[in-house]
Protein backbone atom coordinates (compact mmCIF):
# COMPACT_ATOMS: atom_id res chain seq x y z
CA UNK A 1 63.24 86.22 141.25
CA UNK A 2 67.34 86.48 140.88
CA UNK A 3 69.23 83.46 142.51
CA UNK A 4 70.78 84.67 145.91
CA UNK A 5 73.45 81.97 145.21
CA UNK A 6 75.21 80.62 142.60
CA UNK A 7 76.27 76.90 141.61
CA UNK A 8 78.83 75.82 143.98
CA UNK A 9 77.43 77.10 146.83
CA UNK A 10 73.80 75.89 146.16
CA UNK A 11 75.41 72.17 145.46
CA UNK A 12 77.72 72.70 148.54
CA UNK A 13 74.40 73.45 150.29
CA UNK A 14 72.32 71.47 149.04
CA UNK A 15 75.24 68.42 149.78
CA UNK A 16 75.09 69.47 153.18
CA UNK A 17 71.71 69.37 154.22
CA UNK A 18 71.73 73.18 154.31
CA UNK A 19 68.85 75.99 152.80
CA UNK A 20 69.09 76.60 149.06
CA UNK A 21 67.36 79.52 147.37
CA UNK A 22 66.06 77.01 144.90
CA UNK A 23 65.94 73.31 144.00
CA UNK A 24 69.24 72.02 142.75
CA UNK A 25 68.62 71.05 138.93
CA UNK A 26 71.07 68.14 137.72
CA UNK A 27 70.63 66.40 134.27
CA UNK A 28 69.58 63.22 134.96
CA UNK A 29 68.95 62.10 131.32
CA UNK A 30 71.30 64.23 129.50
CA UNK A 31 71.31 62.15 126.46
CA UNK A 32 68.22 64.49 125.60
CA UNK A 33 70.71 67.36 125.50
CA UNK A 34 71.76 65.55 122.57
CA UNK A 35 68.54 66.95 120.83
CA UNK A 36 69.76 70.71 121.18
CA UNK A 37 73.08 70.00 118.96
CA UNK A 38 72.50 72.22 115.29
CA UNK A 39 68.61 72.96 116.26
CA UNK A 40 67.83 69.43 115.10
CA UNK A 41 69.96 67.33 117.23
CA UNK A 42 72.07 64.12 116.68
CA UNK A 43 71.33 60.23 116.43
CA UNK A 44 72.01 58.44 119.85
CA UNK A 45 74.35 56.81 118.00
CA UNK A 46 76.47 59.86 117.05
CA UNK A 47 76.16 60.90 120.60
CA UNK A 48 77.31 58.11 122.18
CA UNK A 49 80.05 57.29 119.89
CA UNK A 50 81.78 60.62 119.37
CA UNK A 51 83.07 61.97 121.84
CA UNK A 52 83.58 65.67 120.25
CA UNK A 53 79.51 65.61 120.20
CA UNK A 54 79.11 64.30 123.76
CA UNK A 55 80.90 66.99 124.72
CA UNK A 56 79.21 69.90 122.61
CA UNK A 57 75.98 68.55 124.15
CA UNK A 58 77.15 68.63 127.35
CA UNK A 59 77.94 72.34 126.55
CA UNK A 60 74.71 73.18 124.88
CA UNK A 61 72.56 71.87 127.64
CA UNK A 62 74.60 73.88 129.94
CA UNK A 63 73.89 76.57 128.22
CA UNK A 64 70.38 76.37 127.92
CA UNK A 65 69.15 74.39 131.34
CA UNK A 66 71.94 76.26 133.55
CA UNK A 67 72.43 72.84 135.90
CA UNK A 68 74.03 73.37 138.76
CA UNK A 69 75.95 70.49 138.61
CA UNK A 70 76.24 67.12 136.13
CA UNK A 71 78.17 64.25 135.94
CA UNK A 72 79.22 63.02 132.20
């Protein structure tokens, strides 16, 4: 089934005690995005310490989970 809505207005909803079309999805351990950096992933270390590869696993979890919203 295709989403009838897309991110901002399902979190806008979804803030506002309103219907969604589905459950919001939000990361709320996105240090395991960490895992989908170069198919084999990074150290915690790396990820936490770099900031270029926080970032590209931020944007590779994105990419594959499709959150509707995160906080970094």
């Amino acid at each position: 089934m295709a989403d009838k809505m897309n991110h901002i207005e399902r979190a806008m909803a979804g803030l506002s005690n309103q219907p969604v079309d589905r459950l919001l999805t939000y990361p709320l351990a996105m240090g395991v995005c960490r895992r989908l950096i170069n198919g084999s992933g990074i150290t915690y270390h790396e990820w936490v310490s770099d900031p270029k590869k926080f970032a590209q696993a931020f944007i590779d979890g994105q990419r594959r989970f499709d959150f509707d919203f995160a906080i970094g």
